[in-house]
Protein backbone atom coordinates (compact mmCIF):
# COMPACT_ATOMS: atom_id res chain seq x y z
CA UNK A 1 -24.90 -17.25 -21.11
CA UNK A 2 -22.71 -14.27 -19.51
CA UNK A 3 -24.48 -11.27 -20.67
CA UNK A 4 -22.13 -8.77 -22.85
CA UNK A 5 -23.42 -5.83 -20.64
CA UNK A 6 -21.80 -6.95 -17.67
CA UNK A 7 -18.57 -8.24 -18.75
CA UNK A 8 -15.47 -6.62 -20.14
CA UNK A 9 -15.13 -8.61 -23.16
CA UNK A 10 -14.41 -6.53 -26.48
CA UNK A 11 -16.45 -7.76 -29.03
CA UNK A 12 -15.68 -7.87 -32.41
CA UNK A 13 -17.23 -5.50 -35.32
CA UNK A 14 -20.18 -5.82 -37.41
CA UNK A 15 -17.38 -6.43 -40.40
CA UNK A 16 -15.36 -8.71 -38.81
CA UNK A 17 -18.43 -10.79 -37.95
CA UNK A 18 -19.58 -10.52 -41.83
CA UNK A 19 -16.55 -11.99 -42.78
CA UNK A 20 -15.32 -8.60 -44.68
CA UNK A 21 -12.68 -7.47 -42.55
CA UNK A 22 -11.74 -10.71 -40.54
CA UNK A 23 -8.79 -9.96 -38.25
CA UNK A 24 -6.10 -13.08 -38.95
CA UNK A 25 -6.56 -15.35 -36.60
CA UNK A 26 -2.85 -15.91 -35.75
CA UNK A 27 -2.47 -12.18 -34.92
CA UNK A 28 -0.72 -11.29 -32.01
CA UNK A 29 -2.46 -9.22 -29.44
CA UNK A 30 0.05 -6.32 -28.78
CA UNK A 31 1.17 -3.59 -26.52
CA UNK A 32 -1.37 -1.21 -25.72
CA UNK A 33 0.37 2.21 -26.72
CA UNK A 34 -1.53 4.94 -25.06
CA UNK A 35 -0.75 3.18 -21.81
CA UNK A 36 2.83 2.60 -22.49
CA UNK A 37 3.42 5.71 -23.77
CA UNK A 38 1.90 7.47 -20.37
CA UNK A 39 4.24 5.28 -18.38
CA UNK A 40 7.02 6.53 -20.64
CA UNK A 41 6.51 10.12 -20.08
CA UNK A 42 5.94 9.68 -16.37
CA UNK A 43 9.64 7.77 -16.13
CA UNK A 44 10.91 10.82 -18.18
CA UNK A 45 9.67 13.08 -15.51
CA UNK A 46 10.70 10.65 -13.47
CA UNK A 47 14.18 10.31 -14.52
CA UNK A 48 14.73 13.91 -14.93
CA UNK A 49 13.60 14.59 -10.91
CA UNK A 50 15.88 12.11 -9.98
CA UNK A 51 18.90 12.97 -11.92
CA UNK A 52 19.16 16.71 -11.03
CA UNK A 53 21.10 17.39 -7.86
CA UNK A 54 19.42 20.54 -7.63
CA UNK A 55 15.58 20.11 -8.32
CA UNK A 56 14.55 23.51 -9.57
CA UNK A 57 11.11 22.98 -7.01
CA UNK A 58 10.81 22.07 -4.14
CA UNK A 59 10.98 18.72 -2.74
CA UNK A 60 7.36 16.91 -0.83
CA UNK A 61 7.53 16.52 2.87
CA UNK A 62 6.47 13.19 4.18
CA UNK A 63 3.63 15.01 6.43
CA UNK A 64 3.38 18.22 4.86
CA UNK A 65 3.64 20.61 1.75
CA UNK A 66 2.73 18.45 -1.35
CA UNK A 67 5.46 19.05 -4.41
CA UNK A 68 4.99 17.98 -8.08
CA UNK A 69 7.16 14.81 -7.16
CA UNK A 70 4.26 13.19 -4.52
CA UNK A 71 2.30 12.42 -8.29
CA UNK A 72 5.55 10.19 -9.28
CA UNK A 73 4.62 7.02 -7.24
CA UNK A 74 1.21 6.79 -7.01
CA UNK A 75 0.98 7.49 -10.94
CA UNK A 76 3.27 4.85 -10.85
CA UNK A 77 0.74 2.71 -9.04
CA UNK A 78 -2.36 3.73 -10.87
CA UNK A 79 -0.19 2.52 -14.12
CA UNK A 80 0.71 -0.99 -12.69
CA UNK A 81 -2.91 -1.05 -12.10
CA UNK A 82 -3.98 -0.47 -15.64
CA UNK A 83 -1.14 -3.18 -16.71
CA UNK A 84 -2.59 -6.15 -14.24
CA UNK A 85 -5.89 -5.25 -15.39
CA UNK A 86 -4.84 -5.59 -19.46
CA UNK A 87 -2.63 -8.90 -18.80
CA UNK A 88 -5.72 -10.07 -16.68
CA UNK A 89 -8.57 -9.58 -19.37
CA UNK A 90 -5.81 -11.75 -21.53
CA UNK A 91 -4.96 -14.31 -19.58
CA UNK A 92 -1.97 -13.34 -19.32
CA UNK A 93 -1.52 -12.85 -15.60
CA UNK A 94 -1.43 -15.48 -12.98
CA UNK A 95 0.13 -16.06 -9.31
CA UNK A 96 3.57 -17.15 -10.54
CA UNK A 97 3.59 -13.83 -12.55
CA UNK A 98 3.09 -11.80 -9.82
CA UNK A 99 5.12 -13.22 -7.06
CA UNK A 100 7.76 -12.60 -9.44
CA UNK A 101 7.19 -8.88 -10.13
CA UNK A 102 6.95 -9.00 -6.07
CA UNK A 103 10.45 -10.89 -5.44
CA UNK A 104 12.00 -8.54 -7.86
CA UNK A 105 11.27 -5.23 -6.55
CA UNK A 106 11.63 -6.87 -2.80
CA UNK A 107 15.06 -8.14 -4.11
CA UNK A 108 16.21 -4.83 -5.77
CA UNK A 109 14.41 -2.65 -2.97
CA UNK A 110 17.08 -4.57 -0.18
CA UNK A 111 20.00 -4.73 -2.23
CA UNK A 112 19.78 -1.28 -2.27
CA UNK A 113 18.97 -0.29 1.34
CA UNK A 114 21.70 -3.57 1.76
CA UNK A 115 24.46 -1.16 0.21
CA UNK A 116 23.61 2.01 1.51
CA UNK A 117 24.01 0.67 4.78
CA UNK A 118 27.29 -0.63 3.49
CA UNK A 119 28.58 2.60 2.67
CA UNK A 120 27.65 4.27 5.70
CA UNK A 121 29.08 1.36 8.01
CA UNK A 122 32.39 1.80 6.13
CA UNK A 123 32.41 5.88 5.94
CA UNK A 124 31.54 5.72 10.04
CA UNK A 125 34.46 2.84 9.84
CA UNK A 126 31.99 0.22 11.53
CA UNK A 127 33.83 -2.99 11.83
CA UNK A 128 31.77 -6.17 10.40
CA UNK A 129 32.31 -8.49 13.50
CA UNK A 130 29.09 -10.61 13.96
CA UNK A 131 29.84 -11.76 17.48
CA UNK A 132 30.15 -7.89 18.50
CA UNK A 133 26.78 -7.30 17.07
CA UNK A 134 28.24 -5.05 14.17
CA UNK A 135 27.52 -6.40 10.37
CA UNK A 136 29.88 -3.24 8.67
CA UNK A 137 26.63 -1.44 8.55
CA UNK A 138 24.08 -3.78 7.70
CA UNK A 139 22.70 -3.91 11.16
CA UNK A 140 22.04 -0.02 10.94
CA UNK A 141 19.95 -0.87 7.29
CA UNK A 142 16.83 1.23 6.65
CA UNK A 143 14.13 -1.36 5.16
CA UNK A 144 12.64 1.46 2.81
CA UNK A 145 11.99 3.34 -0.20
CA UNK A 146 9.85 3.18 -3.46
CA UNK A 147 10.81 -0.24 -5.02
CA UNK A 148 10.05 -1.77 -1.64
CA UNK A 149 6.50 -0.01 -1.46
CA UNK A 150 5.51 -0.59 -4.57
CA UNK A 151 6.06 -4.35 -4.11
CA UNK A 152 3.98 -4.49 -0.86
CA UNK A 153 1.13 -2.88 -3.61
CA UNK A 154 1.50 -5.50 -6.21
CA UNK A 155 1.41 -8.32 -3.89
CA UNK A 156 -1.88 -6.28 -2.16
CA UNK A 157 -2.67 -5.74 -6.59
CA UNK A 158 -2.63 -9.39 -7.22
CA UNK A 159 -4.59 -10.70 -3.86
CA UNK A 160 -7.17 -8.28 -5.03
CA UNK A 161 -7.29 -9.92 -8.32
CA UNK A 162 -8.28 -13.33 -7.35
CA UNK A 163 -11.54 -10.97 -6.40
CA UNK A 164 -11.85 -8.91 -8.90
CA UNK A 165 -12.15 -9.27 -12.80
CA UNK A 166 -14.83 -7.06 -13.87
CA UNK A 167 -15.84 -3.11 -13.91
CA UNK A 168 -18.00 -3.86 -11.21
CA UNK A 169 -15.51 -6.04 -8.91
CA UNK A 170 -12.90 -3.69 -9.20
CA UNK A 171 -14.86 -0.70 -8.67
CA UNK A 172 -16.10 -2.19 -5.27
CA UNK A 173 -12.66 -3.32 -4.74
CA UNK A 174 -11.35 0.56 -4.91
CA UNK A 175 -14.38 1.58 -2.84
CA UNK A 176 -13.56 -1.01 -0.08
CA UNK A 177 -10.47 -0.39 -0.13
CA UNK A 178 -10.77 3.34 0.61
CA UNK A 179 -12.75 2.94 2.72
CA UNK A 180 -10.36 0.44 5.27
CA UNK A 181 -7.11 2.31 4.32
CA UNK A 182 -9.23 5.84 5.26
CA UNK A 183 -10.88 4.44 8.51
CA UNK A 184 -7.21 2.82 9.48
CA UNK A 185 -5.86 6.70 9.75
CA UNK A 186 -9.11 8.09 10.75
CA UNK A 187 -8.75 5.95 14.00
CA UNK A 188 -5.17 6.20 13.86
CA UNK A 189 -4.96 9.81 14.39
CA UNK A 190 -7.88 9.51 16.62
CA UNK A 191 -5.71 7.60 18.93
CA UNK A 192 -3.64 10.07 18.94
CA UNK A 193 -5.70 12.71 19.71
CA UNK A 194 -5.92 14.39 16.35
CA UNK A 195 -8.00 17.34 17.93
CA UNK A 196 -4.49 18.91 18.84
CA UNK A 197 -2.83 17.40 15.48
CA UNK A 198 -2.94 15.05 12.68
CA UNK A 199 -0.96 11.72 11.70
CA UNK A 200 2.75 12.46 11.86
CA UNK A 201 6.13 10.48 12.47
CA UNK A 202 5.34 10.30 16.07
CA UNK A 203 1.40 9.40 15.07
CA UNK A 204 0.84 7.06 12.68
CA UNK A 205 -0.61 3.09 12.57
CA UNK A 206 3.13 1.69 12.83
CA UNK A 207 4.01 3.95 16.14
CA UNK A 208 0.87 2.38 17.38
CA UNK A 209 0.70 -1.02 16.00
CA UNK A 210 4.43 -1.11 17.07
CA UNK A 211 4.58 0.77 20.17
CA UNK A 212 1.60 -1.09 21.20
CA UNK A 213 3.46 -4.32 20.77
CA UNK A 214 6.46 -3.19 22.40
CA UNK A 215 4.99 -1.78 25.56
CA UNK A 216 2.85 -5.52 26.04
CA UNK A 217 6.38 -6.92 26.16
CA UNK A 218 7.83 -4.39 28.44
CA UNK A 219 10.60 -3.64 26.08
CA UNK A 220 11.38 -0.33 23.79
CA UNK A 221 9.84 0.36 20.59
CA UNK A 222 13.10 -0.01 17.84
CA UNK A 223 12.77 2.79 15.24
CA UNK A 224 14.12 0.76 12.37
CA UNK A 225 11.10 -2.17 13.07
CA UNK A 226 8.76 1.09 13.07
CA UNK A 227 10.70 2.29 9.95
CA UNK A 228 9.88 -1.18 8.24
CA UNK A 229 6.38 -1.41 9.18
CA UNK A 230 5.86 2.17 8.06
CA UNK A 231 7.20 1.13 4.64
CA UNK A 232 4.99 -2.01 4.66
CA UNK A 233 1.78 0.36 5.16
CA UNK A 234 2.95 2.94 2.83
CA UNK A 235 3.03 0.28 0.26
CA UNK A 236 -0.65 -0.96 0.98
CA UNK A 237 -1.48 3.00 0.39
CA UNK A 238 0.05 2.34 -2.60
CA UNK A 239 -2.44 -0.43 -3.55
CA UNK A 240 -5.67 2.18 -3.17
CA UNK A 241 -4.40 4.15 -6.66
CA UNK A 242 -3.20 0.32 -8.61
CA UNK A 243 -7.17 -0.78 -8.00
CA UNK A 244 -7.91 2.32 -9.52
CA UNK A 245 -5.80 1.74 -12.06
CA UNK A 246 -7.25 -1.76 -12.59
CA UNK A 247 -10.96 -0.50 -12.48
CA UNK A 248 -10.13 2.35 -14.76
CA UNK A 249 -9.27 0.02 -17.69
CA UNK A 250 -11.80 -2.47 -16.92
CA UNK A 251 -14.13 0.18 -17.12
CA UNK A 252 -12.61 0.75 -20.57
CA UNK A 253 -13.04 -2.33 -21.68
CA UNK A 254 -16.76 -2.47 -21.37
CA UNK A 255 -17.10 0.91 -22.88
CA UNK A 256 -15.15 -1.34 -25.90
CA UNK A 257 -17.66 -4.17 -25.35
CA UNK A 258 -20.30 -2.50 -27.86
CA UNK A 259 -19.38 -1.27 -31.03
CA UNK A 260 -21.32 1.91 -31.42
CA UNK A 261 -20.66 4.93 -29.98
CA UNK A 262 -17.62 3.52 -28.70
CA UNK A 263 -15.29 6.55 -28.80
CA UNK A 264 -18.02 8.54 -26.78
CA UNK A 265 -18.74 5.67 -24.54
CA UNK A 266 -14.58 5.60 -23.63
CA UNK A 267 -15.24 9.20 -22.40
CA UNK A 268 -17.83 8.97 -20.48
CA UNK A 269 -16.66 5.27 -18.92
CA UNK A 270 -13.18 7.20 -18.20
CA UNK A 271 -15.25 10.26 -16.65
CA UNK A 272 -17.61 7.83 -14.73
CA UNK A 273 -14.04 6.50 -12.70
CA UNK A 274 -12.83 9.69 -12.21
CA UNK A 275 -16.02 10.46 -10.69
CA UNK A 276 -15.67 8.12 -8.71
CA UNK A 277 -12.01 7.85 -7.37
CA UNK A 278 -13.02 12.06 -6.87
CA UNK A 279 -15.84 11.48 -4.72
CA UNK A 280 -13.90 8.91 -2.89
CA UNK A 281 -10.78 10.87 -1.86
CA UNK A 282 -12.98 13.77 -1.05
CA UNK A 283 -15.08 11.35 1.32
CA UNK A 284 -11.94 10.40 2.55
CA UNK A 285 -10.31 14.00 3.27
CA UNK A 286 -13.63 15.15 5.11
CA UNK A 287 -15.31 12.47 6.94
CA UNK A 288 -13.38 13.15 10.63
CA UNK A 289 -14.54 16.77 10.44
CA UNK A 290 -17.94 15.70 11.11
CA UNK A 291 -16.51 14.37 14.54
CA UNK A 292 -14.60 17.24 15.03
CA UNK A 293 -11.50 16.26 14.04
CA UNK A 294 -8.80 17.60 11.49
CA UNK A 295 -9.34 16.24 7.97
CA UNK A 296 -7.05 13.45 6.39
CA UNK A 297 -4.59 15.92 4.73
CA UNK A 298 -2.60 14.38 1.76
CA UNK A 299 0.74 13.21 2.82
CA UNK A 300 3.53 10.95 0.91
CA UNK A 301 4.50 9.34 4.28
CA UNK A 302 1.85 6.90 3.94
CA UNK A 303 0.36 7.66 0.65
CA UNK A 304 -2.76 8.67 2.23
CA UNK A 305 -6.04 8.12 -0.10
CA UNK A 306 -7.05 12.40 -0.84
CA UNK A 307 -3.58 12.05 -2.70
CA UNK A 308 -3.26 8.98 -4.21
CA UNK A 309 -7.10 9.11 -5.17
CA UNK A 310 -6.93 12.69 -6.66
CA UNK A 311 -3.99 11.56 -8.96
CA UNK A 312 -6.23 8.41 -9.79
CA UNK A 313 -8.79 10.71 -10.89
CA UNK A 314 -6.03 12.93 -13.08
CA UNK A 315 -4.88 9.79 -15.06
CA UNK A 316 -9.07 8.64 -15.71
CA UNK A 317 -9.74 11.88 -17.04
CA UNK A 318 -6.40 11.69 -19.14
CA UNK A 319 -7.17 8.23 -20.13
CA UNK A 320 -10.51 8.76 -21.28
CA UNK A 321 -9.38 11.45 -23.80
CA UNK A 322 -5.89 9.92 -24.93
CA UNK A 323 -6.70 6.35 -25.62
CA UNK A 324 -9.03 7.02 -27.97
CA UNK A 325 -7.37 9.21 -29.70
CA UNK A 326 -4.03 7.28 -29.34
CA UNK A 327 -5.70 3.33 -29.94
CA UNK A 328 -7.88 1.93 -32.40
CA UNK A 329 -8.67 -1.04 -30.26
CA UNK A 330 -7.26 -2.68 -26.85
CA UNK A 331 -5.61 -5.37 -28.92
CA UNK A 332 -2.62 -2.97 -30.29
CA UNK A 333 -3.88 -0.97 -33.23
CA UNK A 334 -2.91 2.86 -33.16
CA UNK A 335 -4.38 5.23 -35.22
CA UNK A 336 -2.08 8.56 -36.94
CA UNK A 337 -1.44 10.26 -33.88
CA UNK A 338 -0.15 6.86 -32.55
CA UNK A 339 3.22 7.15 -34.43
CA UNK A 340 3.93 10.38 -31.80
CA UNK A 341 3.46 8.59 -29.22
CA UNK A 342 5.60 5.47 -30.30
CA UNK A 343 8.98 7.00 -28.86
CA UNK A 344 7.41 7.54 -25.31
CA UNK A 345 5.93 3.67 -25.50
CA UNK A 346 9.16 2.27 -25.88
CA UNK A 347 10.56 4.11 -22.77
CA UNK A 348 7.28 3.14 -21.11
CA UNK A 349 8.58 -0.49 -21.64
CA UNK A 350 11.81 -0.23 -19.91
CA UNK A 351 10.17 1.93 -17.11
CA UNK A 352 11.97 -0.29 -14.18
CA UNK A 353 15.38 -0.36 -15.82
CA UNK A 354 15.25 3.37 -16.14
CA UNK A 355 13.61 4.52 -12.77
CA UNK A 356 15.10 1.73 -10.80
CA UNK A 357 18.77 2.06 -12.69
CA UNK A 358 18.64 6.13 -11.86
CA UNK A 359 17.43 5.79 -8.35
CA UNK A 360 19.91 2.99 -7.70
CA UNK A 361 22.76 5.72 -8.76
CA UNK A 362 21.66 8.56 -6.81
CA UNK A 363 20.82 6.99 -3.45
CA UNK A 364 24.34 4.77 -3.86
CA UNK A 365 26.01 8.54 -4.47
CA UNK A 366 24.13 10.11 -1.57
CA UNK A 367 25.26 7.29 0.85
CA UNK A 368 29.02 8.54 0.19
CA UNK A 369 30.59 10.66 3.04
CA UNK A 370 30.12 14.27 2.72
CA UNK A 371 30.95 16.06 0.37
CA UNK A 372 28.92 13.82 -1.42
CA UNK A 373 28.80 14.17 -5.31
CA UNK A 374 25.23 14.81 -5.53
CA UNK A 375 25.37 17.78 -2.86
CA UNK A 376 29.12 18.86 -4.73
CA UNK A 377 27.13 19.19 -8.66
CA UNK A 378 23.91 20.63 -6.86
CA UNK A 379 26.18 23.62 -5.19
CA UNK A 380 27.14 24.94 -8.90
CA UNK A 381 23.80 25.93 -9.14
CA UNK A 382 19.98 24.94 -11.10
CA UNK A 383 21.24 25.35 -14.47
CA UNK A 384 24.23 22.54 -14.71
CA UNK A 385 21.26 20.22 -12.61
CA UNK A 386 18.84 20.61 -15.27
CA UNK A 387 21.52 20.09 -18.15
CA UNK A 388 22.21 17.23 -16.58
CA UNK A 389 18.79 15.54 -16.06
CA UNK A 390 17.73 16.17 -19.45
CA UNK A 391 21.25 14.36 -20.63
CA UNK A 392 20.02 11.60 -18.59
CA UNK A 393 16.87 11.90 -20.10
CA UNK A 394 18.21 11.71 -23.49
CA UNK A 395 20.22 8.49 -22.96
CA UNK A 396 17.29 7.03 -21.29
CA UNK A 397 14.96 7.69 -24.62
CA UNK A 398 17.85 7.00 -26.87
CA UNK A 399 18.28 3.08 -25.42
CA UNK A 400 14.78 3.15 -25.42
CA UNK A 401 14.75 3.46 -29.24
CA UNK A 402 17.56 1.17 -29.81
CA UNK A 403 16.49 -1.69 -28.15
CA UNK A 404 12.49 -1.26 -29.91
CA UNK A 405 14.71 -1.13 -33.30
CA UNK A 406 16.94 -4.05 -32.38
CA UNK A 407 14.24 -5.81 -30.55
CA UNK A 408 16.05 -6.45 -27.59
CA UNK A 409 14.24 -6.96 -24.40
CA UNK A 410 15.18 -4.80 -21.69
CA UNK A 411 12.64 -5.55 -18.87
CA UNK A 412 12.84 -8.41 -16.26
């Protein structure tokens, strides 16, 4: 027999074994709410970053200063992590499940690059004649952005869970996988000859996996295949922080596996993977200085593990204090303090309607030919942007509400 120590199975209590408190066995496993609800307040921020024309800080650059928006997507990530890791100990996840989750945000991810390209083909007055090589814009199409990355991680997510089910597995799956997306960009910018620089647009694995390829067939590299590939890799940075995500919670889960001590043993579990995804991203920042070489610097380009692994290590230490304060068990109890965080938990349950529904809006309105009406509302200055991004948070929270009162389902 499997012994309890090593797997992630939560036990039941000493009462509910007795007989005196014996949970109904119809009951229906629910929601966990600390988790939701942290996924709610990140599409707030979310929400609100995007809806301002006018962000009152300043924006990340792909391969340089980090702003408070490079936490959105990997928190994102470590998130997804924590959800595949729940529906897993369940039963609840399985191939079909997550091919679909894929095909969605693949679908939704070229639909929109689809109609951006649209608008620029018709605002440059690009004729769509296929047999001159013109498709009104579509040929000019940028395969990129968030929804697209994060479904390169979930399909990278899921092919790491036919590995992994346990603390242990996962652990060694967020170790290993460090450790290959590090050494990729370690000998990446290597290539390169980092001595002078580090990884940039014109030094990165897709200019070299793709430049390589081109120059073997005497022909010249084509920026939007490099563009695609880049957005391909960017997503598999993306899968570093959902392992996290899916080791963090397993490693909950066996802290739940014994009854005593268990809100102590949640700390120090969620502690113990912080620790960990710390001392990774830190291995990873300043490992090519012992060859001499510039460290990996944090970049949202490519998602590069010091970042994604330092906001891994955020939402551990986070975790480890909220859920037990927020969740009486992993099956859907709350305890007092769970009725604050019941609003945020129900926008944490429409998180891809919101985020993808508001990004949709402002890319589609940046696309339009100048003066566009993002760049028109951010001219009149920070305060009308903020008004407006908290409106658009308030609608956001306020269908949020509606549809938990009215039950209605408002996730794919």
């Amino acid at each position: 027999m499997t012994s309890t120590s090593a797997t992630t199975r939560v036990m039941p209590t000493a009462r509910a074994r007795s007989g005196a408190a014996r949970r109904p066995r119809g009951r229906t496993i629910g929601r966990v709410v600390s988790l939701d609800a942290a996924r709610g307040l990140l599409v707030l921020a979310t929400v609100a970053w995007l809806a301002a024309p006018r962000r009152p800080f300043p924006a990340s650059e792909p391969w340089g200063a980090m702003g408070l928006d490079a936490i959105a997507l990997p928190a994102f990530a470590v998130i997804a992590g924590c959800g595949f890791a729940m529906a897993q100990h369940r039963g609840w996840t399985s191939g079909a499940r997550v091919l679909g989750r894929v095909a969605l945000l693949l679908v939704a991810g070229l639909a929109l690059a689809a109609a951006v390209g649209l608008i620029g083909g018709v605002a440059a007055g690009i004729a769509f004649d296929p047999a001159a090589g013109t498709l009104g814009g579509l040929e000019r199409m940028r395969v990129a952005g968030p929804l697209l990355q994060l479904a390169v991680a979930l399909a990278a997510l899921g092919f790491l869970g036919l590995l992994a089910s346990t603390w242990a597995g996962w652990a060694w799956a967020t170790v290993i996988t460090a450790a290959i997306g590090s050494g990729t960009l370690w000998l990446s910018a290597g290539l390169c000859g980092a001595p002078q620089g580090g990884l940039s647009d014109a030094c990165s694995p897709a200019t070299l996996l793709v430049g390589g390829i081109a120059d073997a067939a005497g022909v010249p590299a084509d920026p939007a295949v490099t563009q695609a590939v880049t957005t391909v890799i960017a997503g598999l940075g993306l899968a570093l922080p959902a392992a996290a995500g899916a080791a963090l919670v397993h490693a909950l889960l066996r802290a739940r596996s014994v009854d005593a001590r268990q809100r102590g043993r949640v700390v120090g579990y969620g502690l113990l993977a912080a620790v960990l995804f710390g001392v990774l991203g830190i291995l990873a920042y300043f490992t090519p200085t012992v060859w001499l070489h510039p460290p990996l610097e944090p970049a949202t380009a490519l998602w590069t593990p010091p970042l994604t692994l330092a906001v891994a290590s955020l939402i551990a230490v986070l975790a480890g204090v909220t859920h037990p304060t927020v969740d009486t068990d992993l099956r859907g109890g709350t305890s007092t303090l769970g009725a604050f965080a019941e609003p945020f938990a129900a926008v944490g349950r429409i998180s891809l309607v919101a985020v993808g529904t508001t990004l949709a809006v402002r890319t589609l309105l940046e696309a339009l030919p100048d003066p566009d009406p993002v760049g028109w509302f951010a001219a009149l200055g920070d305060i009308p942007s903020v008004v407006l991004g908290l409106l658009v948070v308030a609608a956001w929270l306020a269908l949020a509400l509606w549809a938990q009162r009215r039950g209605v389902r408002l996730r794919p």
